[in-house]
PDB file of N, CA and C in Angstrom:
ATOM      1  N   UNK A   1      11.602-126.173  16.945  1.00  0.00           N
ATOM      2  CA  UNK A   1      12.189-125.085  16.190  1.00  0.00           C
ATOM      3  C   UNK A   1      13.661-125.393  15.944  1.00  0.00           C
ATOM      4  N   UNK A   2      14.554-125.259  15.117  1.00  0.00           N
ATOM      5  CA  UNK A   2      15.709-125.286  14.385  1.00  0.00           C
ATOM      6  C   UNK A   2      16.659-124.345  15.320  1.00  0.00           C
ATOM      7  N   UNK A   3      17.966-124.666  14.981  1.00  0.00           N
ATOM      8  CA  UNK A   3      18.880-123.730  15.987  1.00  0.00           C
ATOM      9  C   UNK A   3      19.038-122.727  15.840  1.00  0.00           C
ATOM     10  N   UNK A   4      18.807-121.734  16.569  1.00  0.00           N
ATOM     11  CA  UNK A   4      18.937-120.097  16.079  1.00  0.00           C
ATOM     12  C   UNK A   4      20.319-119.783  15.957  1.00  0.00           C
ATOM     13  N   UNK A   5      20.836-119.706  15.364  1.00  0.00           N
ATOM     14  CA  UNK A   5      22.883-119.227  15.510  1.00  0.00           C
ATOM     15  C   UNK A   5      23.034-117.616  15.495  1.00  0.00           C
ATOM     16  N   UNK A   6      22.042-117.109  14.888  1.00  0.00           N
ATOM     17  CA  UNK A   6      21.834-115.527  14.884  1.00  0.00           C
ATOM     18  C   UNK A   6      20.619-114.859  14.404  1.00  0.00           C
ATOM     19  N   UNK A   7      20.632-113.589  15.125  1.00  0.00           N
ATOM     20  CA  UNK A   7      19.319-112.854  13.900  1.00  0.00           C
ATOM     21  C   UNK A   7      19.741-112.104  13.310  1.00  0.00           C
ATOM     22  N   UNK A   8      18.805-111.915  11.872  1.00  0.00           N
ATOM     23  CA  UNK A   8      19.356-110.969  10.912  1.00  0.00           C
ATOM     24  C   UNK A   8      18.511-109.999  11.235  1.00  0.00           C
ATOM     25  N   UNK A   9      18.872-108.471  11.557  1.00  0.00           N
ATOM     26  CA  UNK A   9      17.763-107.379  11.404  1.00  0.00           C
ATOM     27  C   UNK A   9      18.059-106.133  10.676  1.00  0.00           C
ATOM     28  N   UNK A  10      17.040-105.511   9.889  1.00  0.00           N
ATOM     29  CA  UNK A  10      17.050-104.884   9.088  1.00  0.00           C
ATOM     30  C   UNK A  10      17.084-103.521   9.968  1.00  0.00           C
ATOM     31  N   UNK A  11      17.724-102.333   9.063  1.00  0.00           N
ATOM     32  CA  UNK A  11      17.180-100.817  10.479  1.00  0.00           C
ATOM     33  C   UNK A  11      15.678-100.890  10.150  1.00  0.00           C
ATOM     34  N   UNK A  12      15.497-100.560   9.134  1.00  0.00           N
ATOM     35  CA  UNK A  12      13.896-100.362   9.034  1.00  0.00           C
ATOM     36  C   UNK A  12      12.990-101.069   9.896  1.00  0.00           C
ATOM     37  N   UNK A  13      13.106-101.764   9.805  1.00  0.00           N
ATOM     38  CA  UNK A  13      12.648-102.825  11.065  1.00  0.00           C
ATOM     39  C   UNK A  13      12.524-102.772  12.438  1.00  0.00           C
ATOM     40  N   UNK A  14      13.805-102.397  12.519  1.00  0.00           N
ATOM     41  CA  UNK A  14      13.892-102.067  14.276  1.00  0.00           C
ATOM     42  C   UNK A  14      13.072-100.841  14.979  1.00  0.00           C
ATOM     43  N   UNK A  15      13.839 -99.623  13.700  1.00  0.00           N
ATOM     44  CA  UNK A  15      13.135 -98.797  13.897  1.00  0.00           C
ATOM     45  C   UNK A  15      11.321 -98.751  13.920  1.00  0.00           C
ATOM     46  N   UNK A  16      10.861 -99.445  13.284  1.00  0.00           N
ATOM     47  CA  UNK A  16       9.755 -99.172  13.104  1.00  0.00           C
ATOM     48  C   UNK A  16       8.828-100.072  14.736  1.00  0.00           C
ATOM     49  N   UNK A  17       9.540-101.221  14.922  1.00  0.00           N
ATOM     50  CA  UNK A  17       9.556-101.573  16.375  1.00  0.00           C
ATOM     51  C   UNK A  17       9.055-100.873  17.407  1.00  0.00           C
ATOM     52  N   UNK A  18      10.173 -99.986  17.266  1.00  0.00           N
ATOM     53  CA  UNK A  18      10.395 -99.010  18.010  1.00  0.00           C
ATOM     54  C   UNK A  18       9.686 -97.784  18.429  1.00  0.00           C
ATOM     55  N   UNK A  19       8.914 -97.370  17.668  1.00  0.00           N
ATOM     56  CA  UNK A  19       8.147 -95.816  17.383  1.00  0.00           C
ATOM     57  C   UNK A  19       6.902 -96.305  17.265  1.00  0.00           C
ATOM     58  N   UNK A  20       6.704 -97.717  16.262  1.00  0.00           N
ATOM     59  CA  UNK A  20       5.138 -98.185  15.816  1.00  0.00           C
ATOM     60  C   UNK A  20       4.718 -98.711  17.020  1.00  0.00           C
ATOM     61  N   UNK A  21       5.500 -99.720  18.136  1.00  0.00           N
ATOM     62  CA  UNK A  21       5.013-100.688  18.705  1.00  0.00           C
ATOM     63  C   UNK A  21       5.536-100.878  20.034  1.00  0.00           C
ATOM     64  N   UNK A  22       6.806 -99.717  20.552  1.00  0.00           N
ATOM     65  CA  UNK A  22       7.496 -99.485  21.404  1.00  0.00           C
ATOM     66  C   UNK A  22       8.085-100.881  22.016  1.00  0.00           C
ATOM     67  N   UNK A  23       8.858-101.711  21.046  1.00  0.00           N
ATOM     68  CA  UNK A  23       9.323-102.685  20.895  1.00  0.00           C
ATOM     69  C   UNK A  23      11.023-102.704  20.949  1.00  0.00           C
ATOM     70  N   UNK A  24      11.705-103.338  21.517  1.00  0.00           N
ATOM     71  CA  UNK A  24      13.359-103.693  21.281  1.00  0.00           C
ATOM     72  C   UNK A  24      13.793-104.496  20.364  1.00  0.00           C
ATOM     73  N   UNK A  25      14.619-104.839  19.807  1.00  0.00           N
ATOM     74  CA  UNK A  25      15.209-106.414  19.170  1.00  0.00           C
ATOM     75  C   UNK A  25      15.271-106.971  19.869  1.00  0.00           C
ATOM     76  N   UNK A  26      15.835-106.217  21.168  1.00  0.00           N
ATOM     77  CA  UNK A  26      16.609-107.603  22.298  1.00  0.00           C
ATOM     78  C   UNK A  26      14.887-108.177  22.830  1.00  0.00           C
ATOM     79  N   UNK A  27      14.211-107.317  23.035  1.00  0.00           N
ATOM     80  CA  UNK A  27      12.880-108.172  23.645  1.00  0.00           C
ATOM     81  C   UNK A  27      12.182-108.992  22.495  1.00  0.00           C
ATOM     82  N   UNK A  28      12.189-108.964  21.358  1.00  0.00           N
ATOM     83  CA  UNK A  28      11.545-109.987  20.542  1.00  0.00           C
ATOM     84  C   UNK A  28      12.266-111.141  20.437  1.00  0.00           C
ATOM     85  N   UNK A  29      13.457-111.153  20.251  1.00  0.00           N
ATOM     86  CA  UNK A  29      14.567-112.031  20.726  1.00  0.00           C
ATOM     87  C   UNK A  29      14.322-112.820  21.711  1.00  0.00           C
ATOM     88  N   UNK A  30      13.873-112.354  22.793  1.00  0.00           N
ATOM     89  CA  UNK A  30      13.986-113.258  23.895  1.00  0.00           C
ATOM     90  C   UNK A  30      12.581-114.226  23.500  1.00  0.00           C
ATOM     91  N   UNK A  31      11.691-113.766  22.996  1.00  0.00           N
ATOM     92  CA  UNK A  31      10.952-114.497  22.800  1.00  0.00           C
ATOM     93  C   UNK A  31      11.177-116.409  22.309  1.00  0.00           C
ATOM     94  N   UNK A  32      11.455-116.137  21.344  1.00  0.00           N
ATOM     95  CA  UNK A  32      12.410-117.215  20.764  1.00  0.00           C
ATOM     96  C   UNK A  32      12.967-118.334  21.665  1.00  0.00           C
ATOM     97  N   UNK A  33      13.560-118.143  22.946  1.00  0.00           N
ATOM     98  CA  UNK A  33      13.852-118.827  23.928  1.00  0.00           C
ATOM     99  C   UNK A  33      13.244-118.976  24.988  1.00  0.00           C
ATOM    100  N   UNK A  34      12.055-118.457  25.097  1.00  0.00           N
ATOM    101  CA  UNK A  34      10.901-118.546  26.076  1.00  0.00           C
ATOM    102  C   UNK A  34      10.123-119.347  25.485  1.00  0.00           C
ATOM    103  N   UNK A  35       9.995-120.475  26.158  1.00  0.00           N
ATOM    104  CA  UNK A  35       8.508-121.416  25.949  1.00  0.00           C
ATOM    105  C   UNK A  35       7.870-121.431  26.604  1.00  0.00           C
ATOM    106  N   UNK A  36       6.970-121.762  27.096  1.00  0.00           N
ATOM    107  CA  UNK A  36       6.295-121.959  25.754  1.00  0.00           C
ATOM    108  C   UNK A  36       5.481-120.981  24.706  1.00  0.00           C
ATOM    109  N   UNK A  37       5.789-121.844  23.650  1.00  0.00           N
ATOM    110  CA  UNK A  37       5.741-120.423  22.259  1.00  0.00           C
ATOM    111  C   UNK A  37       4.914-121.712  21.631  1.00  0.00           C
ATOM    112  N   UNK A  38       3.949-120.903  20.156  1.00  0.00           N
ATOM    113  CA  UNK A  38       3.382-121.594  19.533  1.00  0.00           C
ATOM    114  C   UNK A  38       4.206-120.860  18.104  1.00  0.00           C
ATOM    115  N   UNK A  39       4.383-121.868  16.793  1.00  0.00           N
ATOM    116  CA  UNK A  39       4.669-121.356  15.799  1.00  0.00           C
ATOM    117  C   UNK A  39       3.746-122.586  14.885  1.00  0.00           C
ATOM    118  N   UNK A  40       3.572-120.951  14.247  1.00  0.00           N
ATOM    119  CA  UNK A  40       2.714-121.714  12.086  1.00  0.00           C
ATOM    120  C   UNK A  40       3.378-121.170  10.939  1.00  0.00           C
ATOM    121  N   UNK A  41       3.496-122.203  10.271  1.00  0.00           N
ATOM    122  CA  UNK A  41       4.189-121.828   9.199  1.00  0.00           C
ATOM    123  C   UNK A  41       2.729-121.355   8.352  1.00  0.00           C
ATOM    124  N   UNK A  42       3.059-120.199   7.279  1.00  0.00           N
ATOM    125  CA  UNK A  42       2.173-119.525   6.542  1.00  0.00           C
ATOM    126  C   UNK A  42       2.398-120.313   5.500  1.00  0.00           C
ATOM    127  N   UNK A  43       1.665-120.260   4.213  1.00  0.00           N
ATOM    128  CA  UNK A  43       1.832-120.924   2.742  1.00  0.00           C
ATOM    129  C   UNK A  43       3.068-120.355   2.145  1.00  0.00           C
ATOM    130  N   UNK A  44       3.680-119.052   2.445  1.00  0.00           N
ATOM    131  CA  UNK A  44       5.427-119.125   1.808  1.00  0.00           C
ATOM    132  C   UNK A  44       6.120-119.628   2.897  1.00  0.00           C
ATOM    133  N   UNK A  45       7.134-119.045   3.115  1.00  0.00           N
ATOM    134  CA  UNK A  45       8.021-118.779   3.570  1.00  0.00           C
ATOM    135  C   UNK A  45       8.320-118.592   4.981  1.00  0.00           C
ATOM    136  N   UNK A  46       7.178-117.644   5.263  1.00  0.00           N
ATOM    137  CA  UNK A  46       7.111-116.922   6.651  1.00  0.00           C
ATOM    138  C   UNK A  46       6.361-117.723   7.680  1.00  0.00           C
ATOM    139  N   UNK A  47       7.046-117.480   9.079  1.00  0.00           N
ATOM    140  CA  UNK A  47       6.414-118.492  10.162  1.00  0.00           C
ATOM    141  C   UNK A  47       5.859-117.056  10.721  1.00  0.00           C
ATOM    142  N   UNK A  48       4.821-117.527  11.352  1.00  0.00           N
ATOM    143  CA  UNK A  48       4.156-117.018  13.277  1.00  0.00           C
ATOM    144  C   UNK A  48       4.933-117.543  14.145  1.00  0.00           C
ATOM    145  N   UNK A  49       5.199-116.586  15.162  1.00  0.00           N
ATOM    146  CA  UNK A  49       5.312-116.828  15.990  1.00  0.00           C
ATOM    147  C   UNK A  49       4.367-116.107  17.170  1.00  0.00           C
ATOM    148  N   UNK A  50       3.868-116.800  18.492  1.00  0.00           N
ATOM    149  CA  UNK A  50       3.209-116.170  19.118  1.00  0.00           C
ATOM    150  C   UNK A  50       3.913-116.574  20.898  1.00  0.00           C
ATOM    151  N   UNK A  51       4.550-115.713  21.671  1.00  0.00           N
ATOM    152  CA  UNK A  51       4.862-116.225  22.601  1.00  0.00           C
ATOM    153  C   UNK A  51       5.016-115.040  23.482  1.00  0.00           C
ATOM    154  N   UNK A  52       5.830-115.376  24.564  1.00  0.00           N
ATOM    155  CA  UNK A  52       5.758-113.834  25.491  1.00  0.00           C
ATOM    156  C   UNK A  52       7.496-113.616  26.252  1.00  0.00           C
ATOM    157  N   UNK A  53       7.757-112.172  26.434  1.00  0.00           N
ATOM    158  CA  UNK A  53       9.215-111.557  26.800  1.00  0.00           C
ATOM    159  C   UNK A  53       9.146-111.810  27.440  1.00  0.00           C
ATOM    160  N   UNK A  54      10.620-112.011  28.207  1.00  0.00           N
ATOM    161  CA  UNK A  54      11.436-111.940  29.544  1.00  0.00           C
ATOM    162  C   UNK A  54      10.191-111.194  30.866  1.00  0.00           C
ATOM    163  N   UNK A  55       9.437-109.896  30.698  1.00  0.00           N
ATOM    164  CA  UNK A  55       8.605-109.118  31.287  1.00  0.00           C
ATOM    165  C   UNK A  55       7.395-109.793  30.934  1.00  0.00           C
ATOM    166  N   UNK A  56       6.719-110.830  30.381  1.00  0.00           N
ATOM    167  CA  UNK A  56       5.431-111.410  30.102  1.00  0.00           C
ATOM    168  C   UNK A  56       5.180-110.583  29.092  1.00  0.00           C
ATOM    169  N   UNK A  57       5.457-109.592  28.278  1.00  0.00           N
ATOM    170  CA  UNK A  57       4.791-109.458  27.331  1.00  0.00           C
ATOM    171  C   UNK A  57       4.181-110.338  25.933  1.00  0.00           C
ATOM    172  N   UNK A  58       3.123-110.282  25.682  1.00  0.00           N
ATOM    173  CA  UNK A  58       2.665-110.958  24.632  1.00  0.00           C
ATOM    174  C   UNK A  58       2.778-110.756  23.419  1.00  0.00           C
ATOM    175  N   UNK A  59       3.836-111.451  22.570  1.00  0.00           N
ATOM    176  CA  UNK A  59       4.199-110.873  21.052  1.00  0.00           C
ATOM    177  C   UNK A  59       3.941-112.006  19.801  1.00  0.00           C
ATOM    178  N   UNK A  60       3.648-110.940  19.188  1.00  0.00           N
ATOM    179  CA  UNK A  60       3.186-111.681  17.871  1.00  0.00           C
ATOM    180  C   UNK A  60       4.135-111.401  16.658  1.00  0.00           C
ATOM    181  N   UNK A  61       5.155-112.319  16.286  1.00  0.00           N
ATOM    182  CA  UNK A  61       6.405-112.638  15.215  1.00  0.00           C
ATOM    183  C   UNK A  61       6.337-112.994  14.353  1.00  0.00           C
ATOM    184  N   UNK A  62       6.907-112.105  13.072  1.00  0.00           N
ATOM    185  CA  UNK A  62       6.774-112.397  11.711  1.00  0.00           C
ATOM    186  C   UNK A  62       7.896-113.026  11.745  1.00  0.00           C
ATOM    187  N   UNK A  63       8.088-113.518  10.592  1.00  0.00           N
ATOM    188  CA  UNK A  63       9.830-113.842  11.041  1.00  0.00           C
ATOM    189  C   UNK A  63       9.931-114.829   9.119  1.00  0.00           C
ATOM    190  N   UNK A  64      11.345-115.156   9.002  1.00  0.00           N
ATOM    191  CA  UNK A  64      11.502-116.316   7.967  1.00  0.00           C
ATOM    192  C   UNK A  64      13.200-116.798   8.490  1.00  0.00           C
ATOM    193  N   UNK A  65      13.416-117.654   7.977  1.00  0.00           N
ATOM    194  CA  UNK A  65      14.853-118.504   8.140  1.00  0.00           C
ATOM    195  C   UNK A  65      15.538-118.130   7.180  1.00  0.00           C
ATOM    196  N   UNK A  66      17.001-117.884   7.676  1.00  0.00           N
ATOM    197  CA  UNK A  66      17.807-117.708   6.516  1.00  0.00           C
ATOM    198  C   UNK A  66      19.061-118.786   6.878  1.00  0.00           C
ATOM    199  N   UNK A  67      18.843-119.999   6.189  1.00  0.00           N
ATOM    200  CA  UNK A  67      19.454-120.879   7.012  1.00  0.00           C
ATOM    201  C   UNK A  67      19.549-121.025   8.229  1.00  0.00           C
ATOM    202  N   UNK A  68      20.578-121.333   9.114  1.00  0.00           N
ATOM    203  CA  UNK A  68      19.868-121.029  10.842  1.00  0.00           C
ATOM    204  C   UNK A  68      20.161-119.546  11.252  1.00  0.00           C
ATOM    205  N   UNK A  69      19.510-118.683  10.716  1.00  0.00           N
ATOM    206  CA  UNK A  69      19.326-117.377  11.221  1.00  0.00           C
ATOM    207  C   UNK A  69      17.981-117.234  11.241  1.00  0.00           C
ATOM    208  N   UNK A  70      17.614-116.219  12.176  1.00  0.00           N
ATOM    209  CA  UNK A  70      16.386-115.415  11.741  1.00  0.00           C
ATOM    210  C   UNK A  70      16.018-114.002  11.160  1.00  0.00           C
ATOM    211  N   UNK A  71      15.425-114.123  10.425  1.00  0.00           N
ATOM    212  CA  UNK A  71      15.031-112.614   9.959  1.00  0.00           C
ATOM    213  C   UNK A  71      13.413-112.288  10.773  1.00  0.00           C
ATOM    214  N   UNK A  72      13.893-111.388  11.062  1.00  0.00           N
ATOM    215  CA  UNK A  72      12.488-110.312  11.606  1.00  0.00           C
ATOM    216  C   UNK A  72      11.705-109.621  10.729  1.00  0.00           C
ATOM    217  N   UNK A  73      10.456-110.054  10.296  1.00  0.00           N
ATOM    218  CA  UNK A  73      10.017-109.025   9.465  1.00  0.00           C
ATOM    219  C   UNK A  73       8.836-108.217  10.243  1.00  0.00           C
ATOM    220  N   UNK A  74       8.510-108.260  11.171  1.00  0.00           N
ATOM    221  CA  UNK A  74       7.410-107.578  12.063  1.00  0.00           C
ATOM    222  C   UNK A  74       7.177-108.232  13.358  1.00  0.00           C
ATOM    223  N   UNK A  75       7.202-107.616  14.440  1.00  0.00           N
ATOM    224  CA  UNK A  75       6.472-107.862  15.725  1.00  0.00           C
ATOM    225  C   UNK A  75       6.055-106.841  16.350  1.00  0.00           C
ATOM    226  N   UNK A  76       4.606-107.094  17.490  1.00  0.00           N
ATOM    227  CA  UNK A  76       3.729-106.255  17.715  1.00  0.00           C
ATOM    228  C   UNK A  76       3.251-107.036  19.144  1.00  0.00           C
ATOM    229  N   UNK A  77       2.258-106.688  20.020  1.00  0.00           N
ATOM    230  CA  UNK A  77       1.762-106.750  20.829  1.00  0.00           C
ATOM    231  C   UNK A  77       0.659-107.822  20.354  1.00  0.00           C
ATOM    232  N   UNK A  78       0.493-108.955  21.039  1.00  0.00           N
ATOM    233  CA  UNK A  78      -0.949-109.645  20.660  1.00  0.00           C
ATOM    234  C   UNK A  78      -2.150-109.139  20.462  1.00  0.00           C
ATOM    235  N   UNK A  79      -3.223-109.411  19.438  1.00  0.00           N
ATOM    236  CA  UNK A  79      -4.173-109.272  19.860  1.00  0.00           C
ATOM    237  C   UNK A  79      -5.248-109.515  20.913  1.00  0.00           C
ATOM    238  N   UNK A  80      -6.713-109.877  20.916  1.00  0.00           N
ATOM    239  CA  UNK A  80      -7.070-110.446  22.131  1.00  0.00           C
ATOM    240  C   UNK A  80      -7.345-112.002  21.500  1.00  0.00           C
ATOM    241  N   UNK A  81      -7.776-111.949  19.991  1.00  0.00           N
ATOM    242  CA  UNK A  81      -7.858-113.060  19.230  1.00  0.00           C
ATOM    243  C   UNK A  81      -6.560-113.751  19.326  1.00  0.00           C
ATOM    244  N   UNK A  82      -5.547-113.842  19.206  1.00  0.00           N
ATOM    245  CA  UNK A  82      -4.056-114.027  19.663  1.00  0.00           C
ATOM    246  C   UNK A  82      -3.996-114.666  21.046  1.00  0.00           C
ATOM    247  N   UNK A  83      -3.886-114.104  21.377  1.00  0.00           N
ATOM    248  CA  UNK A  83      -3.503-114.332  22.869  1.00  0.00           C
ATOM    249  C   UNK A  83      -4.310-115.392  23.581  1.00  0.00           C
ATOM    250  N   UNK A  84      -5.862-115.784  23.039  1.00  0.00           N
ATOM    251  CA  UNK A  84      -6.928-116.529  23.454  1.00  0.00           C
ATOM    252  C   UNK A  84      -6.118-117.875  22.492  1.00  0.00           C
ATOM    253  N   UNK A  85      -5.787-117.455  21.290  1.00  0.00           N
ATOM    254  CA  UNK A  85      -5.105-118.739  20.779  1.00  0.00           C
ATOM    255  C   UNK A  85      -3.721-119.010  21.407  1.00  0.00           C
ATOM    256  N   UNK A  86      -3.051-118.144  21.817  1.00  0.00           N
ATOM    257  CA  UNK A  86      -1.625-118.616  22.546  1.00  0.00           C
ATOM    258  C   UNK A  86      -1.753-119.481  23.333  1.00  0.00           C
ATOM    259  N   UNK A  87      -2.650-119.036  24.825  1.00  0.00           N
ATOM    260  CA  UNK A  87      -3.221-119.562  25.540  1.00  0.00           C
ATOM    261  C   UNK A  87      -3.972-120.722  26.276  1.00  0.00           C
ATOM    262  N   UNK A  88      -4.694-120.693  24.642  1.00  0.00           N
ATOM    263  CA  UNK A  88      -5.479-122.234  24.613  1.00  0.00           C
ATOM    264  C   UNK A  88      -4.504-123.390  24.405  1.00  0.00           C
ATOM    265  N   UNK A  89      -4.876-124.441  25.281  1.00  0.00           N
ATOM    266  CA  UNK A  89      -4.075-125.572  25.542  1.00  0.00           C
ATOM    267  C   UNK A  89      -4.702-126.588  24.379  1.00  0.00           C
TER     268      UNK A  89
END
């Protein structure tokens, strides 16, 4: 993965984190620096990310680059389909 120098986050975003998914910035964040993490790039723009918080939680990251920043566009709790792919070695 590329150097993170900052994240960009939107309110909408956070908020919705927050209320939809009872999520922080600072805990999706940490993700990012916890490995091991798996990432896929989608056909635009946007990567996966799938890895787990500071507390083991299991999160699943929308995300795109804005030069070395990140933008957040969604994170959520793994699925069980998820998590069997995180997982798998």
């Amino acid at each position: 993965m590329r150097r993170i120098e900052a994240f960009l986050w939107e309110d909408w975003v956070v908020d919705k984190l927050g209320w939809k998914h009872g999520l922080t910035s600072e805990e999706v964040e940490e993700v990012f620096f916890n490995p091991p993490y798996k990432l896929r790039r989608t056909k635009g723009e946007k990567y996966l990310l799938y890895g787990r918080s500071n507390d083991g939680r299991y999160l699943f990251i929308v995300f795109v680059w804005v030069d070395h920043q990140v933008k957040v566009i969604s994170a959520r709790d793994m699925v069980k389909s998820e998590r069997q792919f995180y997982t798998r070695k």
